[in-house]
C-alpha atoms as a PDB file:
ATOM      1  CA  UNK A   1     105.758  82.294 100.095  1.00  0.00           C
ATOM      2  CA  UNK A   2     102.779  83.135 102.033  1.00  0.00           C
ATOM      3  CA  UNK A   3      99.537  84.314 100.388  1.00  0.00           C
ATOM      4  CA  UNK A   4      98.337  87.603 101.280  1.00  0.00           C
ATOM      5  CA  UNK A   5      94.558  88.258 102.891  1.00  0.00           C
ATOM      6  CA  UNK A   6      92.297  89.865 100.718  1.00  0.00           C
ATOM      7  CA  UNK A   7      90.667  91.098 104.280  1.00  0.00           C
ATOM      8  CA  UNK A   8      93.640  92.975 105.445  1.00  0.00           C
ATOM      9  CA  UNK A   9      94.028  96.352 103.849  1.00  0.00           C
ATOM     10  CA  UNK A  10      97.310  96.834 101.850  1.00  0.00           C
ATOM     11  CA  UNK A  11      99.166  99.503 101.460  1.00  0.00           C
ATOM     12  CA  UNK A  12     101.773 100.852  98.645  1.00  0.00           C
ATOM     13  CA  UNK A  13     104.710 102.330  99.907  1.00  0.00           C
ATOM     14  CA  UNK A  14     106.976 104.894  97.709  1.00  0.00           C
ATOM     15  CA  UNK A  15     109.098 102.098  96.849  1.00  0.00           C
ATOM     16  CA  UNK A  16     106.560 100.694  94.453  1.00  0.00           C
ATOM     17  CA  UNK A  17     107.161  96.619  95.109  1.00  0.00           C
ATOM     18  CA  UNK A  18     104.734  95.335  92.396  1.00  0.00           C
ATOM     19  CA  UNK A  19     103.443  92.750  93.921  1.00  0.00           C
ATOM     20  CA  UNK A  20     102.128  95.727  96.990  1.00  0.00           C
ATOM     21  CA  UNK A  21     100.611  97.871  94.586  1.00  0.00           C
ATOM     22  CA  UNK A  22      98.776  95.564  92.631  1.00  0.00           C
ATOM     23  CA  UNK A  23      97.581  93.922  95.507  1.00  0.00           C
ATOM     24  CA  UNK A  24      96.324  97.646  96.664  1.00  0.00           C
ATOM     25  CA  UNK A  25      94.646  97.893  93.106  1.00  0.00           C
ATOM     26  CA  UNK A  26      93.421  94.518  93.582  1.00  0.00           C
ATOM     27  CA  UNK A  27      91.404  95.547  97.152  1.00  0.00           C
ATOM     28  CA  UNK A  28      90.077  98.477  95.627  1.00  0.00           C
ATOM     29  CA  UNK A  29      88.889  97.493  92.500  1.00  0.00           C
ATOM     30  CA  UNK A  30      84.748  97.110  93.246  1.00  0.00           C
ATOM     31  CA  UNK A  31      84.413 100.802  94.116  1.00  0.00           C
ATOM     32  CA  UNK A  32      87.414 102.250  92.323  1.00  0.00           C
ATOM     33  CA  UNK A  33      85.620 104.238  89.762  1.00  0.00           C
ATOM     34  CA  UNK A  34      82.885 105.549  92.397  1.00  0.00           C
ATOM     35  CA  UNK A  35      85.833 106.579  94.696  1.00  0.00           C
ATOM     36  CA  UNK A  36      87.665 108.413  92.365  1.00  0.00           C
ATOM     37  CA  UNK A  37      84.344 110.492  91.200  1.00  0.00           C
ATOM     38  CA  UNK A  38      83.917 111.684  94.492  1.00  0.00           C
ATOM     39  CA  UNK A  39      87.211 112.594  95.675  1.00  0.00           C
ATOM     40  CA  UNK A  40      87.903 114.246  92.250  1.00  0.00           C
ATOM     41  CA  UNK A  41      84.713 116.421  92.569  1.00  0.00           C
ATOM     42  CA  UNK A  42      83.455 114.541  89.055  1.00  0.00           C
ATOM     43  CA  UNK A  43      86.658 116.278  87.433  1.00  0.00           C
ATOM     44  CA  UNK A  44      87.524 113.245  86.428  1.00  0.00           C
ATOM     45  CA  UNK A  45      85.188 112.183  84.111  1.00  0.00           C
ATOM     46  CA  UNK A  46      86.223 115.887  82.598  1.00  0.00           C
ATOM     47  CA  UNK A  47      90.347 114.694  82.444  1.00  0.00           C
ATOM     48  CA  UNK A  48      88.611 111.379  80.798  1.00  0.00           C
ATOM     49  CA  UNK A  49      87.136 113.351  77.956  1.00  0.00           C
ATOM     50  CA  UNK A  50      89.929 115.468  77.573  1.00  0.00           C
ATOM     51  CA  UNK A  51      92.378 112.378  77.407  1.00  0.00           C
ATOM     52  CA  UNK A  52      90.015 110.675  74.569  1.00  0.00           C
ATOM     53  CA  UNK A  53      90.137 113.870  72.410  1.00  0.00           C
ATOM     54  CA  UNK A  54      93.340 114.008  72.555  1.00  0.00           C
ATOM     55  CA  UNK A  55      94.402 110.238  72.299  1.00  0.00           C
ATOM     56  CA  UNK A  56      91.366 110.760  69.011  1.00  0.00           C
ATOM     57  CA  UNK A  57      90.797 107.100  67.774  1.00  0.00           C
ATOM     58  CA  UNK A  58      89.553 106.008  64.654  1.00  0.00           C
ATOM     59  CA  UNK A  59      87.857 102.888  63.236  1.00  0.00           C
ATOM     60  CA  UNK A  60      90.081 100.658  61.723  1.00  0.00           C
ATOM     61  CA  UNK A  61      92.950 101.929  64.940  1.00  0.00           C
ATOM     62  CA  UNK A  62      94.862  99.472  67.488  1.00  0.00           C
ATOM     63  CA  UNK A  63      94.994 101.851  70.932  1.00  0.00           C
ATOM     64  CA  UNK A  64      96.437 100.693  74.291  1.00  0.00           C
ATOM     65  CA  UNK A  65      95.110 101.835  76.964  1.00  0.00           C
ATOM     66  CA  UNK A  66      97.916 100.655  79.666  1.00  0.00           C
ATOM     67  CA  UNK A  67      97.195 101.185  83.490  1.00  0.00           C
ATOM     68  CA  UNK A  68      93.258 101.074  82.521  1.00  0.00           C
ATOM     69  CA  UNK A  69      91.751  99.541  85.558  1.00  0.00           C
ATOM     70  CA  UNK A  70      88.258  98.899  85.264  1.00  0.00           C
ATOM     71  CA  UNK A  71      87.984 100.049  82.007  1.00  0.00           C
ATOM     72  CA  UNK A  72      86.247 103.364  82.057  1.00  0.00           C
ATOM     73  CA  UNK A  73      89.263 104.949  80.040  1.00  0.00           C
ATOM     74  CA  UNK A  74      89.391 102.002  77.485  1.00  0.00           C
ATOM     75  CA  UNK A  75      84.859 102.412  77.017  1.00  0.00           C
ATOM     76  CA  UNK A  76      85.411 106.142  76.817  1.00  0.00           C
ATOM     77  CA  UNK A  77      88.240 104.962  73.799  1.00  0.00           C
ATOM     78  CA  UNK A  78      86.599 102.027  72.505  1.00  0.00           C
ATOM     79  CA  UNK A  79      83.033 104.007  71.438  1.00  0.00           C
ATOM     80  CA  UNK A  80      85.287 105.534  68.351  1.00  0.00           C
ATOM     81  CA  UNK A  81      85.301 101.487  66.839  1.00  0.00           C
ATOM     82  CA  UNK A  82      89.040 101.704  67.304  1.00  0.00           C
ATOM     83  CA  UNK A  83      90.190  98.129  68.719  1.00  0.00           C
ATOM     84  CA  UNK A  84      90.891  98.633  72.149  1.00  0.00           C
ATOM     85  CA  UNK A  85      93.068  96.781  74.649  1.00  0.00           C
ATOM     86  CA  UNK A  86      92.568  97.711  77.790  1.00  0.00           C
ATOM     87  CA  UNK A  87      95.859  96.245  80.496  1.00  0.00           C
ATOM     88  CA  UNK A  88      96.504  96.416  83.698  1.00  0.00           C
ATOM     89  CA  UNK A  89      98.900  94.979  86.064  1.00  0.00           C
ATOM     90  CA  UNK A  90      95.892  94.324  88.699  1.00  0.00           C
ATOM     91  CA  UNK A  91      94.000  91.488  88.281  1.00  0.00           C
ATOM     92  CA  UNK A  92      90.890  92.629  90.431  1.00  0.00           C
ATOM     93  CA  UNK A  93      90.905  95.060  87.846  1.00  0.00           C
ATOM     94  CA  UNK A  94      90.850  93.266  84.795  1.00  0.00           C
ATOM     95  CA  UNK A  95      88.386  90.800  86.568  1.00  0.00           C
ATOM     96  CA  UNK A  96      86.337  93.707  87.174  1.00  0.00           C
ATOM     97  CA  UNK A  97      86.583  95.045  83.920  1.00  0.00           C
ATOM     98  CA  UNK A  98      85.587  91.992  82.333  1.00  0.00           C
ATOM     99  CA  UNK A  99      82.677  91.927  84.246  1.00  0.00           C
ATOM    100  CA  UNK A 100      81.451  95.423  83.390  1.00  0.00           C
ATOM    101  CA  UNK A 101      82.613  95.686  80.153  1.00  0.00           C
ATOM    102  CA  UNK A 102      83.340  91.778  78.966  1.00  0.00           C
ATOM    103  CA  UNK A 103      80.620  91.962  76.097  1.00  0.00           C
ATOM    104  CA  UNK A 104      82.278  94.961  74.109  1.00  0.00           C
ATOM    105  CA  UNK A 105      83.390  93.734  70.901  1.00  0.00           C
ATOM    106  CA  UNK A 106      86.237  95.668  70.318  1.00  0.00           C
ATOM    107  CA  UNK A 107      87.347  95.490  73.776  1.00  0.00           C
ATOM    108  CA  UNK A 108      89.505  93.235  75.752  1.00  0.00           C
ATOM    109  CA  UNK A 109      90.823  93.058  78.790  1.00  0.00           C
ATOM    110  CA  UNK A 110      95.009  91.543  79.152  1.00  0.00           C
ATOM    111  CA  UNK A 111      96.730  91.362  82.688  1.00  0.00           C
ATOM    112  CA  UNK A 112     100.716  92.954  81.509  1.00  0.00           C
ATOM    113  CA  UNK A 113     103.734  94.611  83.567  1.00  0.00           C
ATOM    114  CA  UNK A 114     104.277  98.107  82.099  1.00  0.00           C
ATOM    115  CA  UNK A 115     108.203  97.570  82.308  1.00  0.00           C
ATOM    116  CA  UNK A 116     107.592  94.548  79.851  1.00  0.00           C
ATOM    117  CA  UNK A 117     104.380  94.258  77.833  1.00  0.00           C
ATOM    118  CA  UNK A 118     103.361  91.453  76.168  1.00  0.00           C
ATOM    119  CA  UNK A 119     103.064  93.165  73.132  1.00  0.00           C
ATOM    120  CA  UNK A 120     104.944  93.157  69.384  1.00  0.00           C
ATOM    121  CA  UNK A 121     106.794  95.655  67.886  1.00  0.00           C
ATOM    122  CA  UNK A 122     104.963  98.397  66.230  1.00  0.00           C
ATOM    123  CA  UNK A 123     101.859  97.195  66.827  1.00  0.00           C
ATOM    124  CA  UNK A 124      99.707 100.212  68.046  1.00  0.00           C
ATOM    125  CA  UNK A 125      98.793 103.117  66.107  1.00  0.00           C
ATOM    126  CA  UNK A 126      98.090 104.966  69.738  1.00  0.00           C
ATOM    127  CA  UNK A 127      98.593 104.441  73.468  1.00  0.00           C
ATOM    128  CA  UNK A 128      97.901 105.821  76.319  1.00  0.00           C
ATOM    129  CA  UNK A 129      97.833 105.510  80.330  1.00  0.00           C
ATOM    130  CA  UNK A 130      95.914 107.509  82.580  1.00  0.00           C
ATOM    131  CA  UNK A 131      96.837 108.038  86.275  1.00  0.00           C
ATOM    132  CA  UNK A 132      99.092 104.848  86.145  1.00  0.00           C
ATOM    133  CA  UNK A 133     102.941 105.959  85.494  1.00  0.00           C
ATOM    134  CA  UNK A 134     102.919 107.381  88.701  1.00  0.00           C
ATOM    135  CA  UNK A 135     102.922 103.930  90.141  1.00  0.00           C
ATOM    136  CA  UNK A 136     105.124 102.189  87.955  1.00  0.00           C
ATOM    137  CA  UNK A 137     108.621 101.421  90.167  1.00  0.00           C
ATOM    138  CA  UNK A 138     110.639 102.613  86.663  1.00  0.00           C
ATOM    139  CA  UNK A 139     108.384 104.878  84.929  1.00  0.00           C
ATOM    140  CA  UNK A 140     111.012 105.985  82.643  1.00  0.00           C
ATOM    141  CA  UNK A 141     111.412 101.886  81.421  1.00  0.00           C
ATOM    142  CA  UNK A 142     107.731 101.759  81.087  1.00  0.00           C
ATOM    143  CA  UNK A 143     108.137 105.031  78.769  1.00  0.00           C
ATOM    144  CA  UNK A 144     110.572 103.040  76.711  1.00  0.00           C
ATOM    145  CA  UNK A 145     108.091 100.049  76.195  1.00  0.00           C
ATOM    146  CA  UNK A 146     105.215 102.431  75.124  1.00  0.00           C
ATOM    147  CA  UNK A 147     107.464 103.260  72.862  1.00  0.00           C
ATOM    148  CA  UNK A 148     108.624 100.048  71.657  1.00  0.00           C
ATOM    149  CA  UNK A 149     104.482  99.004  70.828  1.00  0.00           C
ATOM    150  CA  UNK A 150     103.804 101.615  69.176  1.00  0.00           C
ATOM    151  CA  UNK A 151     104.030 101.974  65.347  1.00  0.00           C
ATOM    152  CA  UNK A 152     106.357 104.945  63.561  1.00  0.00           C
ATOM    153  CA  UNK A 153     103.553 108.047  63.577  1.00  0.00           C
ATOM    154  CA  UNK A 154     101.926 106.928  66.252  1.00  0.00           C
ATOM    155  CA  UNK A 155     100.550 109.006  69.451  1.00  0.00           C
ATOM    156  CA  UNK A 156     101.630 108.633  73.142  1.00  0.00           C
ATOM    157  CA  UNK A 157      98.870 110.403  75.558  1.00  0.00           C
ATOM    158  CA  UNK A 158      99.764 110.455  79.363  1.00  0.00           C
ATOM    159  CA  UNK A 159      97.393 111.735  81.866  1.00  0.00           C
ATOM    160  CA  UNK A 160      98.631 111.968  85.108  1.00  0.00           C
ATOM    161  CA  UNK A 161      98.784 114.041  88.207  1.00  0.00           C
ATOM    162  CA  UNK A 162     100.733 116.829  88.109  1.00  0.00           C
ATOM    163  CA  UNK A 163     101.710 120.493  90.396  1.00  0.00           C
ATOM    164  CA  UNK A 164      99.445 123.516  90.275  1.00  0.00           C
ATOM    165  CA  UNK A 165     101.614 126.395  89.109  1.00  0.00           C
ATOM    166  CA  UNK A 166      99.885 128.728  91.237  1.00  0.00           C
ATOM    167  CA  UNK A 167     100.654 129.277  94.513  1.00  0.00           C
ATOM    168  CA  UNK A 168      97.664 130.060  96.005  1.00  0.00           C
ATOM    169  CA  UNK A 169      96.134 127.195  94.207  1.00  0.00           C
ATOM    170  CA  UNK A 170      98.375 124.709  95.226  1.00  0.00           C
ATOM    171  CA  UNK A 171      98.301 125.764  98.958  1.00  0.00           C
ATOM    172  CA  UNK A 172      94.363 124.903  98.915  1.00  0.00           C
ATOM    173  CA  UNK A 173      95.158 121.900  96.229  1.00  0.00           C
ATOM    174  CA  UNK A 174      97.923 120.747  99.366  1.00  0.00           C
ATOM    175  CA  UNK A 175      95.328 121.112 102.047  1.00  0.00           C
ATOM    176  CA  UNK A 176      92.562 119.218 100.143  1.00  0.00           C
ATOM    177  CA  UNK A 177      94.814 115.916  99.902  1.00  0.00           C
ATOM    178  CA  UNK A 178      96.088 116.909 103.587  1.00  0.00           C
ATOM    179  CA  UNK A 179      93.115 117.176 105.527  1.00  0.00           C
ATOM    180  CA  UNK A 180      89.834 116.413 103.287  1.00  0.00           C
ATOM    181  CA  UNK A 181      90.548 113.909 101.078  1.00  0.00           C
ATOM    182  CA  UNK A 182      91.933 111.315 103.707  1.00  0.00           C
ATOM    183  CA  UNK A 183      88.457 111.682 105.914  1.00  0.00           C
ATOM    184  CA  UNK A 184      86.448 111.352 102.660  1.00  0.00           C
ATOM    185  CA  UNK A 185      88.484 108.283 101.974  1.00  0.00           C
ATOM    186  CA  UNK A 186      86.990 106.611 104.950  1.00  0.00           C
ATOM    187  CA  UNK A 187      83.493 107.197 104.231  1.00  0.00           C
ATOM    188  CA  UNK A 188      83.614 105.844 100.533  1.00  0.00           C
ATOM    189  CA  UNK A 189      87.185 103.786 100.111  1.00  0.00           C
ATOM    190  CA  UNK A 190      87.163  99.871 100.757  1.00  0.00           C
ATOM    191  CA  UNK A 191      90.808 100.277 101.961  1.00  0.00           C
ATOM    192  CA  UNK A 192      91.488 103.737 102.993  1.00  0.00           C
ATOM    193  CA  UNK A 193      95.347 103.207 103.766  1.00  0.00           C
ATOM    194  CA  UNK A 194      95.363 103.058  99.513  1.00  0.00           C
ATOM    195  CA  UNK A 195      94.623 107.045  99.485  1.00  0.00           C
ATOM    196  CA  UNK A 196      97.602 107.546 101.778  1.00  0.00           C
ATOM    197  CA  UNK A 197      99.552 106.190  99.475  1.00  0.00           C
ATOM    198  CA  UNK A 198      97.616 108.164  96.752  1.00  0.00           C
ATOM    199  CA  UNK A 199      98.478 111.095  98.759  1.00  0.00           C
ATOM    200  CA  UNK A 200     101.911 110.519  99.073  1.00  0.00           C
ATOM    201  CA  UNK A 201     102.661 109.576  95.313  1.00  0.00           C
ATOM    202  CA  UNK A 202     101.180 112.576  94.300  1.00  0.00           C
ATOM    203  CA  UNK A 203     103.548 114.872  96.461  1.00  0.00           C
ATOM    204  CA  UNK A 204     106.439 112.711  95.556  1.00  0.00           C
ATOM    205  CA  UNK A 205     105.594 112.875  91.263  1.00  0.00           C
ATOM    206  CA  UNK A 206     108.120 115.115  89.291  1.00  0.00           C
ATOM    207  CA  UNK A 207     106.365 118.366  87.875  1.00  0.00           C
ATOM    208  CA  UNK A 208     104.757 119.107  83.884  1.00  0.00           C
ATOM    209  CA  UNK A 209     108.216 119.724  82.648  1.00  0.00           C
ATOM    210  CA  UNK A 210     110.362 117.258  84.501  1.00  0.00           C
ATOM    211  CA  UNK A 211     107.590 114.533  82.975  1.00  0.00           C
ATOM    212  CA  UNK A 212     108.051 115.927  79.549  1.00  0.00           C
ATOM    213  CA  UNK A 213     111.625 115.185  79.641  1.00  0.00           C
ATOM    214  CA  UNK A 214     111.296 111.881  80.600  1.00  0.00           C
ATOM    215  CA  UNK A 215     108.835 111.404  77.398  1.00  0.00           C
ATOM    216  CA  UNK A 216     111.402 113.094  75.362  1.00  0.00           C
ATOM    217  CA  UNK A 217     114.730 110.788  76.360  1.00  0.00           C
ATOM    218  CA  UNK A 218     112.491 107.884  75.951  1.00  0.00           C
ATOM    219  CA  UNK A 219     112.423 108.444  72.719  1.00  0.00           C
ATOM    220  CA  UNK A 220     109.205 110.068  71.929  1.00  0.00           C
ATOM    221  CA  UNK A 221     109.156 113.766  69.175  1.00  0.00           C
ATOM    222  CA  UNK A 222     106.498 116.506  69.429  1.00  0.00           C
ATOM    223  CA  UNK A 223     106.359 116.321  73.198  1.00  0.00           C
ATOM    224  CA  UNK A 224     104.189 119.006  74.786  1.00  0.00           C
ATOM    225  CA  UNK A 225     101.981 119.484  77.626  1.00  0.00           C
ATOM    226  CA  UNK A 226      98.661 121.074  79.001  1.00  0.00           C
ATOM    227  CA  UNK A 227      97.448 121.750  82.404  1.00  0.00           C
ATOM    228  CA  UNK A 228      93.997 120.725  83.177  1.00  0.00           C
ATOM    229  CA  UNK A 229      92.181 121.249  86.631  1.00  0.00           C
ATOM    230  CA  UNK A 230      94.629 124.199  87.217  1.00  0.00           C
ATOM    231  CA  UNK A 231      97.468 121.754  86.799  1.00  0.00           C
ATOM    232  CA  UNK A 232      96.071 119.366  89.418  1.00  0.00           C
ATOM    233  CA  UNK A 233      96.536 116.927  86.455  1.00  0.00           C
ATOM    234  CA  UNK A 234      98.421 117.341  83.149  1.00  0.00           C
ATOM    235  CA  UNK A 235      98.076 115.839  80.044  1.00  0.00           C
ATOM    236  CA  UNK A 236     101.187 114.739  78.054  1.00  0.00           C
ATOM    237  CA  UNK A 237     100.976 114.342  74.349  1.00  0.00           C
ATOM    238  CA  UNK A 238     103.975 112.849  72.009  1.00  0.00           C
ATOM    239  CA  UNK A 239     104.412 111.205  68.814  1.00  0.00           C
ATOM    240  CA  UNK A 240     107.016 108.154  67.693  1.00  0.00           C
ATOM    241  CA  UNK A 241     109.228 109.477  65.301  1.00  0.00           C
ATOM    242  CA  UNK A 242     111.174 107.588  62.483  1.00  0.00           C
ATOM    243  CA  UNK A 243     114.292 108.921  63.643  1.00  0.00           C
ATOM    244  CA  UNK A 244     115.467 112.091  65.733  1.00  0.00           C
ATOM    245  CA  UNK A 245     113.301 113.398  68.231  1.00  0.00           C
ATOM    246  CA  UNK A 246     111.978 117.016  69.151  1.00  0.00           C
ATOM    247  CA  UNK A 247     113.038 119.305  72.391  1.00  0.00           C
ATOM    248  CA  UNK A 248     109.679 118.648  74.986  1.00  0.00           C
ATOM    249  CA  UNK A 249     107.529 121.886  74.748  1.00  0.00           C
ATOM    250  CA  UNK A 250     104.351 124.055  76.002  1.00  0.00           C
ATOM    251  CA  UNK A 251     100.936 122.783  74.637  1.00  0.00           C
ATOM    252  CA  UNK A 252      99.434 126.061  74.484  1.00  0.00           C
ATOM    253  CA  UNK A 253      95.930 124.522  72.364  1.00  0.00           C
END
């Protein structure tokens, strides 16, 4: 097995290999969170505020906070006093995280594969994963394990990319990732080729309601959605049940 150069830009393909897209996550860790506030416009520091209000903490709470990179989700969770674990299946990012974030006492930072967390049972009273699922190879699996961590009651929160409804909204949404995103990319992106892929998983990511069924026949009750960003991203709520679950539905509040 040869070991891969951290000089040489790698790129994700659709097919997800694990070892590729943590190795992208891995390149781009140092200027993630700076790269994503410009090519989001700042929007997403508004879908991070949005996905804390609705995950809504408490002291005294266990939360997950799978996918979490750096850790600016897991802070943004962790200032309720809820213990808060942030994992991620990069470990630039969790090295990176550490380093930011490392002295936060109810914070820590645990390298895990979403398809098999190293977690117990029941043993989160929320999770959550922002702008992760999309790159999971078996998304639907790593719906399952969520599941499997968290205790009976319990809230799932996804945030995740998503389709405009609008047409005319998602015609300028397409030509944004099309033309202007990729040439911003090179200006403020340590590998570039990783927002082609970006680009690409995006188009590629089943809509609101195809999502919502996927949370539902994993297992999850009260599943609804709302857009945010004019449905640029869309923010999945659910709850574990103690036995049946609910049909997936609009979140209208």
């Amino acid at each position: 097995m040869t070991s891969r150069d951290p000089q040489v830009p790698n790129r994700a393909d659709l097919g997800k290999d694990p070892a590729s897209v943590s190795g992208m996550f891995d390149q781009v860790a140092a200027k993630y969170d700076v790269t994503n506030t410009v090519l989001s416009v700042g929007n997403d520091r508004l879908w991070r505020v949005a996905t804390t209000r609705a995950v809504a903490p408490r002291p005294g709470e266990r939360v997950l906070d799978l996918a979490a990179g750096t850790g600016a989700s897991a802070i943004s969770l962790a200032r309720s006093g809820a213990a808060v674990v942030a994992a991620d299946f990069s470990p630039g990012m969790i090295a990176e995280g550490r380093r930011r974030h490392g002295s936060v006492r109810n914070l820590s930072f645990v390298e895990a594969d979403a398809t098999d967390l190293p977690f117990a049972d029941d043993e989160f009273d929320a999770v959550t994963m922002s702008f992760g699922l999309r790159n999971v190879r078996q998304p639907k699996k790593a719906l399952a394990e969520l599941l499997r961590v968290t205790k009976p009651g319990g809230r799932l929160v996804i945030c995740e990319f998503s389709h405009p409804p609008r047409p005319w909204f998602r015609g300028l949404y397409r030509f944004y990732n099309d033309r202007v995103l990729p040439r911003v990319a090179r200006l403020v992106s340590s590998n570039t080729e990783a927002y082609d892929y970006l680009n690409e998983s995006i188009r590629h990511w089943p809509d609101q309601r195809t999502l919502a069924s996927w949370i539902r026949d994993a297992g999850w009750a009260d599943v609804a959605y709302r857009d945010l960003s004019f449905g640029i991203v869309a923010l999945h709520r659910g709850v574990k049940p103690a036995q049946a679950t609910e049909p997936a539905g609009r979140l209208d509040a």
